[in-house]
C-alpha atoms as a PDB file:
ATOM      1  CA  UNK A   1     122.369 103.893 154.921  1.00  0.00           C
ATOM      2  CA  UNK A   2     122.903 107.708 155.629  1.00  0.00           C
ATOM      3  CA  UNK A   3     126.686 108.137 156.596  1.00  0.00           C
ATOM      4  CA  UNK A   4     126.902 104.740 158.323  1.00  0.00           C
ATOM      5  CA  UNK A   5     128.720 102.338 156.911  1.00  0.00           C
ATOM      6  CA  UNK A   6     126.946  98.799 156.032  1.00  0.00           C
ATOM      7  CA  UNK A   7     126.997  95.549 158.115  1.00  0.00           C
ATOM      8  CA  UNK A   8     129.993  94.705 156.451  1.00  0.00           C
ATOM      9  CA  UNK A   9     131.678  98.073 156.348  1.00  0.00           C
ATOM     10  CA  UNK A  10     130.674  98.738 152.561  1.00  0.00           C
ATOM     11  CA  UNK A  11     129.195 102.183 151.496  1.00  0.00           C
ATOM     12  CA  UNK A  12     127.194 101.058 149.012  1.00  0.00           C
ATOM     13  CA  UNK A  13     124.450  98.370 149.207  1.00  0.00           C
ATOM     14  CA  UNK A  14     125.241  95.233 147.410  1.00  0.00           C
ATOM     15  CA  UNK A  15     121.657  94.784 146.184  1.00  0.00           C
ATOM     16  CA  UNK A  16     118.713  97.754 145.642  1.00  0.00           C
ATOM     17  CA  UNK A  17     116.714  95.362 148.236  1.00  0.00           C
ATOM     18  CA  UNK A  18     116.265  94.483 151.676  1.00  0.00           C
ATOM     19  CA  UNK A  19     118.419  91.050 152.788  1.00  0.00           C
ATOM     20  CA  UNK A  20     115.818  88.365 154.536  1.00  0.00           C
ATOM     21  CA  UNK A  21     117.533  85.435 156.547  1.00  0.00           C
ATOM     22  CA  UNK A  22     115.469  82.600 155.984  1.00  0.00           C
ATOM     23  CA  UNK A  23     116.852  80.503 159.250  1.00  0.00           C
ATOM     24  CA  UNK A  24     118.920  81.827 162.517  1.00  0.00           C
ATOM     25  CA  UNK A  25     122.260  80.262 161.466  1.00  0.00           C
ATOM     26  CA  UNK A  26     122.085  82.751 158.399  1.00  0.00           C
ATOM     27  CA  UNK A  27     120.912  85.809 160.734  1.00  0.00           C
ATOM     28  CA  UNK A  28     123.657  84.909 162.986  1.00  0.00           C
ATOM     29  CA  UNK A  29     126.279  84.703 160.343  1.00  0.00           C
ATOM     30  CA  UNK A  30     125.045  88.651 159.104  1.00  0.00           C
ATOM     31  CA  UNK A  31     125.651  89.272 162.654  1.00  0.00           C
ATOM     32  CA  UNK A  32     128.964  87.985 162.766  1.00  0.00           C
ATOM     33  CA  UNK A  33     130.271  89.881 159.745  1.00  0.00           C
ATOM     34  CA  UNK A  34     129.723  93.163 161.696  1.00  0.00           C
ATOM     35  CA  UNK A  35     133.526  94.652 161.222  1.00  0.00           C
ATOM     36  CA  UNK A  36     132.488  98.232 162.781  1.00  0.00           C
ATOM     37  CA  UNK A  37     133.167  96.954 166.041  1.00  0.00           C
ATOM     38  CA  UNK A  38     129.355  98.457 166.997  1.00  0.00           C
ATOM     39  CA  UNK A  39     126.153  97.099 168.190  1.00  0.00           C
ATOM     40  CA  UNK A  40     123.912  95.525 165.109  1.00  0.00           C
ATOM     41  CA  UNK A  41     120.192  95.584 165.296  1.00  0.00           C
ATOM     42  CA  UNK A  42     118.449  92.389 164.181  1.00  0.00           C
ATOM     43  CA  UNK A  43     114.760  92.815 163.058  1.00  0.00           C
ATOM     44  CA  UNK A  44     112.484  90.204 162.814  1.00  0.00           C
ATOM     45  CA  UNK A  45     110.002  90.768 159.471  1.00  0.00           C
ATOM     46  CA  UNK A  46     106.405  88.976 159.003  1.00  0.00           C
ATOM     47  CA  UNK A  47     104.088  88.317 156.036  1.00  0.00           C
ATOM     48  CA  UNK A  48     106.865  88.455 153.169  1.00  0.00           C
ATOM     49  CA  UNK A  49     106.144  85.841 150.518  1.00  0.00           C
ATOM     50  CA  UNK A  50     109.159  83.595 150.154  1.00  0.00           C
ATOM     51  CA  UNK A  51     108.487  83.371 146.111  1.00  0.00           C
ATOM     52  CA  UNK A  52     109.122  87.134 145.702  1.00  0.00           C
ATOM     53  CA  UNK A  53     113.148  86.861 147.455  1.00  0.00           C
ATOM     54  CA  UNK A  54     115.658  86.733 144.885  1.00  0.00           C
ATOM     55  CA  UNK A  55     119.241  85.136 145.395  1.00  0.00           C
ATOM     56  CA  UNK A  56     122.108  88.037 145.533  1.00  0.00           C
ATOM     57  CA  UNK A  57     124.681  85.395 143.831  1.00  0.00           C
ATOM     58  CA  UNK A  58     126.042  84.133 147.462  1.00  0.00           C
ATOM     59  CA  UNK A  59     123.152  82.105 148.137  1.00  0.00           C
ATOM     60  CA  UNK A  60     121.619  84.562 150.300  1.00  0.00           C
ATOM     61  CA  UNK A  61     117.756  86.066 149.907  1.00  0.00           C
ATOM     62  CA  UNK A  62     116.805  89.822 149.499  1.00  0.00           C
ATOM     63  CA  UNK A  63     113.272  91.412 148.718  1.00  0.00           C
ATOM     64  CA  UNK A  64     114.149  93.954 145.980  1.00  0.00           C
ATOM     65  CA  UNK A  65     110.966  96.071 147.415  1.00  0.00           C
ATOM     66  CA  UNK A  66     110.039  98.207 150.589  1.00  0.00           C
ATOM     67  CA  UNK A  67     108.721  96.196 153.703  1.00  0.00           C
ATOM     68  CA  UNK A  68     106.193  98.066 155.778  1.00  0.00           C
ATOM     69  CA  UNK A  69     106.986  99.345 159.101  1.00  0.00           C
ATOM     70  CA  UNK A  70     103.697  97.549 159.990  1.00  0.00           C
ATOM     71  CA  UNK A  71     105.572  94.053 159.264  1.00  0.00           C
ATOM     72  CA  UNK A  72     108.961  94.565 161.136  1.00  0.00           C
ATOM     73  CA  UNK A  73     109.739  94.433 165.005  1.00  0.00           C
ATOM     74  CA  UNK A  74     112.966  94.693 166.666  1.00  0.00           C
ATOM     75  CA  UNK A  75     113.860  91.136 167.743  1.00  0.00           C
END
């Protein structure tokens, strides 16, 4: 995160992972919670196995590993 604040202004991550939406309604709501005013970038990720996300306690997915630069684009 470097000295940038996180999506939802936090300085800290909530999980030691990497968030996955798993539909665009989710991806847009991440999107919506931007509160630093700024642009967001949204990344789309390929060839993560859906059996290895883990629920944060919201209901939302994260992949408590690395993904490969190899598997992500900018969307």
């Amino acid at each position: 995160m470097g000295a940038a604040p996180g999506i939802a202004g936090s300085r800290r991550p909530e999980v030691e992972g990497i968030f996955v939406c798993r539909s665009e309604e989710e991806a847009g709501f991440f999107l919506q919670i931007n509160n630093t005013g700024g642009p967001v970038d949204l990344w789309s990720v390929d060839g993560v196995d859906e059996g290895l996300l883990l629920d944060n306690g919201n209901g939302f997915a994260y992949l408590p590993d690395r993904i490969p630069a190899a598997q992500v684009r900018l969307a």
